[in-house]
C-alpha atoms as a PDB file:
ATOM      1  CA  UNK A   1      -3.766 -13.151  42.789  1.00  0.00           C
ATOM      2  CA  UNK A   2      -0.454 -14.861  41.226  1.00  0.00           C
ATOM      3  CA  UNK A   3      -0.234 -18.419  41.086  1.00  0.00           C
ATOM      4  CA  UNK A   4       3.169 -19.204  43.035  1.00  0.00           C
ATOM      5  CA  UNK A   5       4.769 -20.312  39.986  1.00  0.00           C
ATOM      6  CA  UNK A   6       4.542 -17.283  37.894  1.00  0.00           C
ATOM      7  CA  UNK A   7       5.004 -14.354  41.197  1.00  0.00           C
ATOM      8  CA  UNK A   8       8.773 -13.837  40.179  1.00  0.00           C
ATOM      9  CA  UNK A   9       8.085 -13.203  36.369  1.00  0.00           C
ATOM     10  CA  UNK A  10       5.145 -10.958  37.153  1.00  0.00           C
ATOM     11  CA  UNK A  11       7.294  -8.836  39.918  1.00  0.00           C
ATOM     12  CA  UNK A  12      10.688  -8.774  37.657  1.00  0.00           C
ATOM     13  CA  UNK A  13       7.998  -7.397  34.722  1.00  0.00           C
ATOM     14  CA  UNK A  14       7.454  -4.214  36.875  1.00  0.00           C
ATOM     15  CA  UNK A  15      10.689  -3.289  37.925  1.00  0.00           C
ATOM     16  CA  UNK A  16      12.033  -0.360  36.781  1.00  0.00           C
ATOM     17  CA  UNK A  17      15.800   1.770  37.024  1.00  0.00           C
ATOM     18  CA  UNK A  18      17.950   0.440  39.879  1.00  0.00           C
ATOM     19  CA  UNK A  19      15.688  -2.487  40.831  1.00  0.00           C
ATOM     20  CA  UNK A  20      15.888  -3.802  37.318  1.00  0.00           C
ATOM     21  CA  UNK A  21      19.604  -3.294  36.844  1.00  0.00           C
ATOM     22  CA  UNK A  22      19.848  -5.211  40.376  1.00  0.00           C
ATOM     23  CA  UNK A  23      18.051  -7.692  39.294  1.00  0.00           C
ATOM     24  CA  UNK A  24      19.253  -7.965  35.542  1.00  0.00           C
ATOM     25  CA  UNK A  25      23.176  -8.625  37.577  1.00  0.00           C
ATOM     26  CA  UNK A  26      21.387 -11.569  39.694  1.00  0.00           C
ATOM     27  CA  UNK A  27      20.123 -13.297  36.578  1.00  0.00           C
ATOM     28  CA  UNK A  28      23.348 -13.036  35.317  1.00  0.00           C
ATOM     29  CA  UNK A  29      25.406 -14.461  37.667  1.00  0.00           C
ATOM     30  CA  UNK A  30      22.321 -17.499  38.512  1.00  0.00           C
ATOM     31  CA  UNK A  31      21.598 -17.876  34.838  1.00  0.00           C
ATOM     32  CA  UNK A  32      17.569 -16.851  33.727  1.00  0.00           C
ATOM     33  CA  UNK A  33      16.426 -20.482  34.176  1.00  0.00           C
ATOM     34  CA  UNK A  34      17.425 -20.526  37.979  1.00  0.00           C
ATOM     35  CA  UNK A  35      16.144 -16.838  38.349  1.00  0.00           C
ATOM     36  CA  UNK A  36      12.761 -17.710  37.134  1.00  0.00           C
ATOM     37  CA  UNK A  37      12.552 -20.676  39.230  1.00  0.00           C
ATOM     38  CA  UNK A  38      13.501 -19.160  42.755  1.00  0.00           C
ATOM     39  CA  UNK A  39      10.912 -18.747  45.058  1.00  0.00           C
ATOM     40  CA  UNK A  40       9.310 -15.788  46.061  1.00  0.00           C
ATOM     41  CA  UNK A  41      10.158 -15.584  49.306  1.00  0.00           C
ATOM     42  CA  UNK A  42      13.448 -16.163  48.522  1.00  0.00           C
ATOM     43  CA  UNK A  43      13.511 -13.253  45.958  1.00  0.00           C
ATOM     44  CA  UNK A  44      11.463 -11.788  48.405  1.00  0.00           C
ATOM     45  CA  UNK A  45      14.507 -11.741  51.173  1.00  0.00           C
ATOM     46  CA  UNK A  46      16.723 -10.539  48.409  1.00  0.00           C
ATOM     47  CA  UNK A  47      14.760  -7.228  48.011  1.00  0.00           C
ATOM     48  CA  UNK A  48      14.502  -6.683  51.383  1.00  0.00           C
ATOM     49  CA  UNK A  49      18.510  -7.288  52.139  1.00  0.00           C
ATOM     50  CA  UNK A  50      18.940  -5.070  48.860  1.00  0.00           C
ATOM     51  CA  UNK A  51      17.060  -1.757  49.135  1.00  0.00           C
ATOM     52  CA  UNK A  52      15.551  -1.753  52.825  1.00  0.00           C
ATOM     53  CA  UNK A  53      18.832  -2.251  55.075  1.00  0.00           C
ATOM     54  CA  UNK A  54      17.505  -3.482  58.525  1.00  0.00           C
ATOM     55  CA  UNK A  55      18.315  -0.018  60.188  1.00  0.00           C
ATOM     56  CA  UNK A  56      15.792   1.591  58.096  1.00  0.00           C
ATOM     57  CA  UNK A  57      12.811  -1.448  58.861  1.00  0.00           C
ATOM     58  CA  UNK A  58      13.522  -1.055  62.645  1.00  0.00           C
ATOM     59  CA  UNK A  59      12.978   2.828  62.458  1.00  0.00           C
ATOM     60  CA  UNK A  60       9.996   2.269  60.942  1.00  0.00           C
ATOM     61  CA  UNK A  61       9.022  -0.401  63.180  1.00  0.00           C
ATOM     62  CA  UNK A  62      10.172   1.950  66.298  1.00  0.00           C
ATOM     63  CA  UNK A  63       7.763   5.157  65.026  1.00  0.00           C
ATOM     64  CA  UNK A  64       5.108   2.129  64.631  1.00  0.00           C
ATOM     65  CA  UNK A  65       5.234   1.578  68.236  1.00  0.00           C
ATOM     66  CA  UNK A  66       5.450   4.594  69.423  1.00  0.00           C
ATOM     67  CA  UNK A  67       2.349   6.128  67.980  1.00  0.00           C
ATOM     68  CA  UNK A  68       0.223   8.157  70.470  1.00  0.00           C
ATOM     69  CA  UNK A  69      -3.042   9.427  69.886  1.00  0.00           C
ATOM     70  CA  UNK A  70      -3.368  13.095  71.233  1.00  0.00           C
ATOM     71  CA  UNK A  71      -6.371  13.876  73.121  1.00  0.00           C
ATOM     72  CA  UNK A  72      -9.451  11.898  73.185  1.00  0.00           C
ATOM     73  CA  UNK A  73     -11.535  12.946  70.007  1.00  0.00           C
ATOM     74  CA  UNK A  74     -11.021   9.845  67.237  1.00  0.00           C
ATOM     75  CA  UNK A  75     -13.336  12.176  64.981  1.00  0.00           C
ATOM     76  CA  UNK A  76     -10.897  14.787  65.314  1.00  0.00           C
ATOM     77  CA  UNK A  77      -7.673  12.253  65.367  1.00  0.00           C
ATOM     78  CA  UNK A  78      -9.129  11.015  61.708  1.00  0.00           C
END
């Protein structure tokens, strides 16, 4: 488990192609100080907003709810 402090730099150490460019343009327009020193849920919310639009959560959320088991066998369902 991350200490709270170092979450960002451990998460911006493992992104890779698109995610890193994203996040290489944020740093640049915030400066790397700032960037290192935003929270994680605030970074957090910025990935979300960035690469899992809201239509896309609430589909997922939708096929969530919707979930049926078929039949009565939860041997057979596994």
């Amino acid at each position: 488990k991350c200490k709270e402090k170092d979450r960002v730099k451990f998460a911006m150490a493992t992104l890779r192609g698109r995610a890193l460019t994203w996040w290489n343009g944020r740093t640049k327009v915030m400066g790397i100080e700032a960037a290192k020193h935003t929270p994680w849920s605030e970074v957090k919310k910025w990935m979300t907003e960035e690469f899992c639009p809201r239509s896309v959560i609430q589909r997922m959320e939708d096929e969530l709810y919707n979930l049926r088991m078929k039949g009565m066998d939860i041997d057979g369902y596994t």
